[in-house]
PDB file of N, CA and C in Angstrom:
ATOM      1  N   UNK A   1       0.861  -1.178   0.000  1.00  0.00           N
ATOM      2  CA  UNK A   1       0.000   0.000   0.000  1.00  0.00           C
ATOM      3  C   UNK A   1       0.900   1.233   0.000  1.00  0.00           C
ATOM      4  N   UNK A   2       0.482   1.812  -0.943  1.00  0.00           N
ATOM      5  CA  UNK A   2       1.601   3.472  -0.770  1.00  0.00           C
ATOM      6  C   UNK A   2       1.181   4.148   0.000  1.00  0.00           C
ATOM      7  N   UNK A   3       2.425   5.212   0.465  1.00  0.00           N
ATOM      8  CA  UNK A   3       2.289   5.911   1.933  1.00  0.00           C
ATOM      9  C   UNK A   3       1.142   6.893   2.021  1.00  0.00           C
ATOM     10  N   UNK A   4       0.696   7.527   0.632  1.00  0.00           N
ATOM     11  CA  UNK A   4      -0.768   8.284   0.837  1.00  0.00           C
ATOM     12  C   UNK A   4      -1.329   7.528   0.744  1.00  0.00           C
ATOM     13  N   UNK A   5      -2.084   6.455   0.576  1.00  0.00           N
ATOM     14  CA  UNK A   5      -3.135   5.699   0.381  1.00  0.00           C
ATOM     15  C   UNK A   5      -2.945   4.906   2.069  1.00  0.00           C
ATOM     16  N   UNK A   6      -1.637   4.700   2.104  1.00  0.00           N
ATOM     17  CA  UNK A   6      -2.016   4.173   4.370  1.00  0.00           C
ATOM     18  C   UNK A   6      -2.512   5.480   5.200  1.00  0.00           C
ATOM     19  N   UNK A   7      -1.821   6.670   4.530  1.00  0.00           N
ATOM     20  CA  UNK A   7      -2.083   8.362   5.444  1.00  0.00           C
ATOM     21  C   UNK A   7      -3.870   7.812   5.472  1.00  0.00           C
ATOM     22  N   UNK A   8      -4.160   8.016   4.544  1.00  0.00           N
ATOM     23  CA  UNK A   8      -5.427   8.330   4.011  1.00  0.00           C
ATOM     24  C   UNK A   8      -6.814   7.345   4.628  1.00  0.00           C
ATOM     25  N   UNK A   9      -6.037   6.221   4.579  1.00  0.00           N
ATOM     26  CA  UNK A   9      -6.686   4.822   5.592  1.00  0.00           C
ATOM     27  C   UNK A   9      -7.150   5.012   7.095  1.00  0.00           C
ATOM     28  N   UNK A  10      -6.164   6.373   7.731  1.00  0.00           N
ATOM     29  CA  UNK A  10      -6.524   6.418   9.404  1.00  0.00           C
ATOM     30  C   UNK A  10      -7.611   7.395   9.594  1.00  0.00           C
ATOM     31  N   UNK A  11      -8.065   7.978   8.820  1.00  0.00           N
ATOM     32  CA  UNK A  11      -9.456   8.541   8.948  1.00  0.00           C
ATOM     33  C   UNK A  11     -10.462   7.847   8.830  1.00  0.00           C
ATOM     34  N   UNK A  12     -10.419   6.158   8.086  1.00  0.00           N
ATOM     35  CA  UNK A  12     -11.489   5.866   8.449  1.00  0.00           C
ATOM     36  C   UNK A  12     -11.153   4.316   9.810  1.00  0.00           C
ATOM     37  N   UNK A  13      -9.988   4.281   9.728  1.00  0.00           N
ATOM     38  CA  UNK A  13      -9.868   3.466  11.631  1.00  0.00           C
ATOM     39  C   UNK A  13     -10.538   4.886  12.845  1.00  0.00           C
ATOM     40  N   UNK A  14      -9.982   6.205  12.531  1.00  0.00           N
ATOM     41  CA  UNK A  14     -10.442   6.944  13.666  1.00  0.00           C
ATOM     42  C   UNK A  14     -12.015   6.667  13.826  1.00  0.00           C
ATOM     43  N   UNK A  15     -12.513   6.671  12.828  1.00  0.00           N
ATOM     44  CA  UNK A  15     -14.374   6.485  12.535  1.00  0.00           C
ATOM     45  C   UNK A  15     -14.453   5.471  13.281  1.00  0.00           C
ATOM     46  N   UNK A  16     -13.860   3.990  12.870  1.00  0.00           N
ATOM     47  CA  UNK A  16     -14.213   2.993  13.849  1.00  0.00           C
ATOM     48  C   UNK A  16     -14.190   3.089  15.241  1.00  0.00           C
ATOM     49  N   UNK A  17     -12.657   3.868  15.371  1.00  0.00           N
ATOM     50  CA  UNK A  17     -12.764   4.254  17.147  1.00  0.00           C
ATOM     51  C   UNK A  17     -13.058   5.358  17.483  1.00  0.00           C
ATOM     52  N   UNK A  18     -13.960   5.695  17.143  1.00  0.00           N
ATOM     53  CA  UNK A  18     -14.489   7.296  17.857  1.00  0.00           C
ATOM     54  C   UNK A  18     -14.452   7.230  19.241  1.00  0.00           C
ATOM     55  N   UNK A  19     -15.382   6.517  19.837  1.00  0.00           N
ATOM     56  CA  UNK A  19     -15.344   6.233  21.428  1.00  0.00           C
ATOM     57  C   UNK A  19     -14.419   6.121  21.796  1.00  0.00           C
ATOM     58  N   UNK A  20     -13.080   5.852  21.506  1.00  0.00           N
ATOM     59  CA  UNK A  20     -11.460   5.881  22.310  1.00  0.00           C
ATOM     60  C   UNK A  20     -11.349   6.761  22.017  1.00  0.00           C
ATOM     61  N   UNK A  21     -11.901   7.712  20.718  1.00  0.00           N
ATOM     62  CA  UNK A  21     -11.265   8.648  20.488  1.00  0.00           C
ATOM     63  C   UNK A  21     -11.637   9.902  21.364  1.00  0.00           C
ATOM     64  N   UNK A  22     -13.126  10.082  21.523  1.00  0.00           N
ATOM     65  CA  UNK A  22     -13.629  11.074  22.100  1.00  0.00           C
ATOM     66  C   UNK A  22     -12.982  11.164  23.924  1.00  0.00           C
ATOM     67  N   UNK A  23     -13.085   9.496  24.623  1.00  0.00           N
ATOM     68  CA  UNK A  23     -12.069   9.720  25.662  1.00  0.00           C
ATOM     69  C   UNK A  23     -11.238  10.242  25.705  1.00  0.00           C
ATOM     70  N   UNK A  24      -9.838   9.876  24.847  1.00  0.00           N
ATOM     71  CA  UNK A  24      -8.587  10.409  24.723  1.00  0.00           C
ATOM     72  C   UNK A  24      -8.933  12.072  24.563  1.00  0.00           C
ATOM     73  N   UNK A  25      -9.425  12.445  23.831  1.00  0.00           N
ATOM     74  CA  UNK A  25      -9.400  14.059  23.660  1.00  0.00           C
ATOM     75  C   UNK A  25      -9.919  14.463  24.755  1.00  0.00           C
ATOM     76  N   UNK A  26     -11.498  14.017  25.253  1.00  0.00           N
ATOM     77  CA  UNK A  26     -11.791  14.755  26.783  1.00  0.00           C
ATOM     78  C   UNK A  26     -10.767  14.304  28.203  1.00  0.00           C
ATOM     79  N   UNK A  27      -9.784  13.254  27.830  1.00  0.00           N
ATOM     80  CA  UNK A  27      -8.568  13.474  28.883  1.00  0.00           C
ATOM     81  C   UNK A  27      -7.595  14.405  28.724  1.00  0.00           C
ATOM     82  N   UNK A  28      -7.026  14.935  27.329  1.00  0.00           N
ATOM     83  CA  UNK A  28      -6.077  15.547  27.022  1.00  0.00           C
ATOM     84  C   UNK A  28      -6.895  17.500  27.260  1.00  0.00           C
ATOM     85  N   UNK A  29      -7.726  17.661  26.595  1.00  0.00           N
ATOM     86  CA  UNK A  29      -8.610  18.401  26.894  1.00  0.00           C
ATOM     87  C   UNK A  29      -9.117  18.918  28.408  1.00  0.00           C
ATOM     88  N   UNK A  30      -9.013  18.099  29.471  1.00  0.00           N
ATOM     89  CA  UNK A  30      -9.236  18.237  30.687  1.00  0.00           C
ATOM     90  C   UNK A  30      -7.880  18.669  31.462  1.00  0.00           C
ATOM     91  N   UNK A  31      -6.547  17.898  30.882  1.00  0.00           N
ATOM     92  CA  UNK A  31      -5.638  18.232  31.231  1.00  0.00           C
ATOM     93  C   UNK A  31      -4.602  19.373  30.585  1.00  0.00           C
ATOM     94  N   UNK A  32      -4.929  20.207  29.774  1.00  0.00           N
ATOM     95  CA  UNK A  32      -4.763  20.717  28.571  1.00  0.00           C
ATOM     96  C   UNK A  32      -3.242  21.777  29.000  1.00  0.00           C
ATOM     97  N   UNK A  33      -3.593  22.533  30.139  1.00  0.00           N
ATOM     98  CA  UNK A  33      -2.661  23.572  30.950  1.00  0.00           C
ATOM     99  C   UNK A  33      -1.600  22.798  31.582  1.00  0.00           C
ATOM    100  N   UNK A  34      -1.893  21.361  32.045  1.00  0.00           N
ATOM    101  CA  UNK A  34      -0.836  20.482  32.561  1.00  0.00           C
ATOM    102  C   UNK A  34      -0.617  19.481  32.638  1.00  0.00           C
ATOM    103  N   UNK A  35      -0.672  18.821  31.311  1.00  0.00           N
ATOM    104  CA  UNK A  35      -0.735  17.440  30.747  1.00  0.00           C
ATOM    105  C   UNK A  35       0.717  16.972  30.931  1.00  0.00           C
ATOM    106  N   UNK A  36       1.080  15.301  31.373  1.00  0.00           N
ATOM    107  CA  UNK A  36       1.888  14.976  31.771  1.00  0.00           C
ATOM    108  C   UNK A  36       2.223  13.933  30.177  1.00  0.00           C
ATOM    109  N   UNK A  37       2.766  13.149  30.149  1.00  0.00           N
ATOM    110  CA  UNK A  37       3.347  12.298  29.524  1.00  0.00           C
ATOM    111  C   UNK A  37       2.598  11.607  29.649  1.00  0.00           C
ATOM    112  N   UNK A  38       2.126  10.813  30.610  1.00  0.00           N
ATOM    113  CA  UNK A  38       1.332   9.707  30.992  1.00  0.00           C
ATOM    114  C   UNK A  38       0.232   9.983  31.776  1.00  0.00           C
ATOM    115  N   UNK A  39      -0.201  11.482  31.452  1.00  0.00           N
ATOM    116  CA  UNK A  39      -1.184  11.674  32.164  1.00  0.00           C
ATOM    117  C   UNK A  39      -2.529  11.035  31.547  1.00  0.00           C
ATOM    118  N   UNK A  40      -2.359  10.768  30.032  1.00  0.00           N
ATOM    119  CA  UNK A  40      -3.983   9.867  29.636  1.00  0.00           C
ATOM    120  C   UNK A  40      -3.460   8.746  28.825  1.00  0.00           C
ATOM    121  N   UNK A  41      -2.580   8.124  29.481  1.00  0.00           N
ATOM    122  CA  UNK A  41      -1.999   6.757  29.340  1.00  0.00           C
ATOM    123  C   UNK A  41      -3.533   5.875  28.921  1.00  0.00           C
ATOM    124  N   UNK A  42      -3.877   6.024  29.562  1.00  0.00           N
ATOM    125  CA  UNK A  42      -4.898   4.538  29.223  1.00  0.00           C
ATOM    126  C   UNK A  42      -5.826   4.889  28.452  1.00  0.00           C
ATOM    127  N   UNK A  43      -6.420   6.039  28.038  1.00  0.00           N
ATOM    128  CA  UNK A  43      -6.747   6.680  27.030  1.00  0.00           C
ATOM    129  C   UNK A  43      -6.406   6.690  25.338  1.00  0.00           C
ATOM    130  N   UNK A  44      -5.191   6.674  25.545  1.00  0.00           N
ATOM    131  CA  UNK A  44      -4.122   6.684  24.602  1.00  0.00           C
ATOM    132  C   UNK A  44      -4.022   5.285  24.013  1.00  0.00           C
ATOM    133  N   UNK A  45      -3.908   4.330  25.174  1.00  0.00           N
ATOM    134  CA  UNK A  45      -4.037   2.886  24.812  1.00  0.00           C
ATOM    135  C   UNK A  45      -4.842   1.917  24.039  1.00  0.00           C
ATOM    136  N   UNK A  46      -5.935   2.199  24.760  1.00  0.00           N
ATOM    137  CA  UNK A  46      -7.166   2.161  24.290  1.00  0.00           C
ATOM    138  C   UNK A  46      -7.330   2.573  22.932  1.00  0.00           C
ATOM    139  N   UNK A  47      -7.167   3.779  22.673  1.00  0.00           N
ATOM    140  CA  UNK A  47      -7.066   4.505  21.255  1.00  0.00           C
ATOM    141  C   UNK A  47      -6.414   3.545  20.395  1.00  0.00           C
ATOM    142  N   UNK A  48      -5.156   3.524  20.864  1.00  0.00           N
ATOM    143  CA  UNK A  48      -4.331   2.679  20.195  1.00  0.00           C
ATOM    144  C   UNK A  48      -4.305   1.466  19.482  1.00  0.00           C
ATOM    145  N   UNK A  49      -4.861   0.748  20.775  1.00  0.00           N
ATOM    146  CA  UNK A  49      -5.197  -0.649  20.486  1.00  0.00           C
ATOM    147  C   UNK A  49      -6.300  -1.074  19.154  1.00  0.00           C
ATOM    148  N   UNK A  50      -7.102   0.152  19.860  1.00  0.00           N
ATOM    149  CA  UNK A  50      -8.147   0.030  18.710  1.00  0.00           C
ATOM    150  C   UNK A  50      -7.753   0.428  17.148  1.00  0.00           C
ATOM    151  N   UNK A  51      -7.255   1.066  16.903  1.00  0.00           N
ATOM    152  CA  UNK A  51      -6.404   1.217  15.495  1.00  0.00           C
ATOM    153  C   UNK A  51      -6.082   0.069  15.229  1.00  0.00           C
ATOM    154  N   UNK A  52      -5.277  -0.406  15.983  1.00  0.00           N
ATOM    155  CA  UNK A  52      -4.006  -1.323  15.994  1.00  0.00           C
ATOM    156  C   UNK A  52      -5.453  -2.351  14.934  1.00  0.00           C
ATOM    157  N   UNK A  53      -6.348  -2.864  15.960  1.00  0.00           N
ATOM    158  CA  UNK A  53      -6.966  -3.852  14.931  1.00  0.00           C
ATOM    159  C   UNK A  53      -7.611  -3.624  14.343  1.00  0.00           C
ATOM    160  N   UNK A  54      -7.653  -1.976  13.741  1.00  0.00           N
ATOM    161  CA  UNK A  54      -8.583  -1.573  12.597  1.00  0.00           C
ATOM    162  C   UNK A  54      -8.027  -2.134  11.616  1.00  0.00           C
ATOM    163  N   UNK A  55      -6.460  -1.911  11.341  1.00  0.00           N
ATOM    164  CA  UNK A  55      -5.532  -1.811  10.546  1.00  0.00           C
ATOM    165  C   UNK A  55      -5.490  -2.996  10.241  1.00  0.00           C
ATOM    166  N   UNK A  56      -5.108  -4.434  11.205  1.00  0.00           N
ATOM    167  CA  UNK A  56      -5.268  -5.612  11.170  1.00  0.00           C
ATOM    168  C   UNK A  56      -6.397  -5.972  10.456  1.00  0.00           C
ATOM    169  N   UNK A  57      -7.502  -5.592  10.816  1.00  0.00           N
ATOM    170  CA  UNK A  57      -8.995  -6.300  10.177  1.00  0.00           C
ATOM    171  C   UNK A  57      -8.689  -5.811   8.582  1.00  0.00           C
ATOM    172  N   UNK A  58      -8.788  -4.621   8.427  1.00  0.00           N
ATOM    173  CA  UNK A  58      -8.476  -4.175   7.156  1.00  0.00           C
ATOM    174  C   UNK A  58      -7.522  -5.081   6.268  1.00  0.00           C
ATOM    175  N   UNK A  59      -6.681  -5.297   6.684  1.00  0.00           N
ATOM    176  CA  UNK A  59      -5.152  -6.161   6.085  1.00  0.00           C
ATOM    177  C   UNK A  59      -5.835  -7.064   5.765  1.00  0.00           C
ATOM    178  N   UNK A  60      -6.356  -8.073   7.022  1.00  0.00           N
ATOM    179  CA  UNK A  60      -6.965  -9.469   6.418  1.00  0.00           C
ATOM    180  C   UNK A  60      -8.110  -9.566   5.620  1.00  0.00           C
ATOM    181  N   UNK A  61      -9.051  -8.192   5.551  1.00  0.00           N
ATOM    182  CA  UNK A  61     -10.099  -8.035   4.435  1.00  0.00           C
ATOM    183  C   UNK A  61      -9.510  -8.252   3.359  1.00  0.00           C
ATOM    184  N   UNK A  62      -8.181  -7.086   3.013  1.00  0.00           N
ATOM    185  CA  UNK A  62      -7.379  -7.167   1.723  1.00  0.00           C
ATOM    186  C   UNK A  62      -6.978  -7.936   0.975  1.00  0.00           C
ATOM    187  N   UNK A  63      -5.983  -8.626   1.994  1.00  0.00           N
ATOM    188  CA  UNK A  63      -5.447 -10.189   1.234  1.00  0.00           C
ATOM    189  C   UNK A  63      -6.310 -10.952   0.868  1.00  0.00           C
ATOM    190  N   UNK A  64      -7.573 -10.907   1.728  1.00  0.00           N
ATOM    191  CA  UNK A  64      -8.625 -12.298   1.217  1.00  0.00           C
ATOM    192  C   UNK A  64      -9.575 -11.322   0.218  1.00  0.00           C
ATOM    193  N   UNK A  65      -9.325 -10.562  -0.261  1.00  0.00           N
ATOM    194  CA  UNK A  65     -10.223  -9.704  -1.291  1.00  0.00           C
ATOM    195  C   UNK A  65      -9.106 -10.623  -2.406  1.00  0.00           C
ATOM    196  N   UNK A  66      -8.047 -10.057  -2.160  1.00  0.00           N
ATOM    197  CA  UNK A  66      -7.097  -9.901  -3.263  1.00  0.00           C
ATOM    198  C   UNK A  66      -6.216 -11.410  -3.564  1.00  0.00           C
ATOM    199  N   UNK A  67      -6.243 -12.613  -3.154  1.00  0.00           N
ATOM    200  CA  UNK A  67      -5.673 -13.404  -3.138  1.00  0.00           C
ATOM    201  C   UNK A  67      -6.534 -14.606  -2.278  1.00  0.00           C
TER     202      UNK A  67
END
């Protein structure tokens, strides 16, 4: 996959994780004047994770589309 066409892919994983997403921002957002590093750690994670198997699900849609 070329690098604009993966850029272009995380707007629609963010769609899937809105709900991690909207956490993460109302933690970062709450902490905004004195946000730590790890101040929305699990927020962040969460977020994360959830990408993580957007990206995955997507992949294995692909290959079994395509092969």
């Amino acid at each position: 996959m070329p690098n604009e066409q993966r850029l272009l892919s995380y707007g629609a994983y963010f769609a899937k994780c809105s709900p991690e997403a909207v956490d993460y921002g109302k933690c970062v957002a709450a902490k905004a004047e004195k946000v730590a590093v790890s101040a929305c750690a699990k927020q962040f994670n969460a977020l994360f994770d959830c990408i993580k198997k957007q990206v995955i699900i997507r992949s294995l849609f692909c290959f079994g589309k395509n092969g």
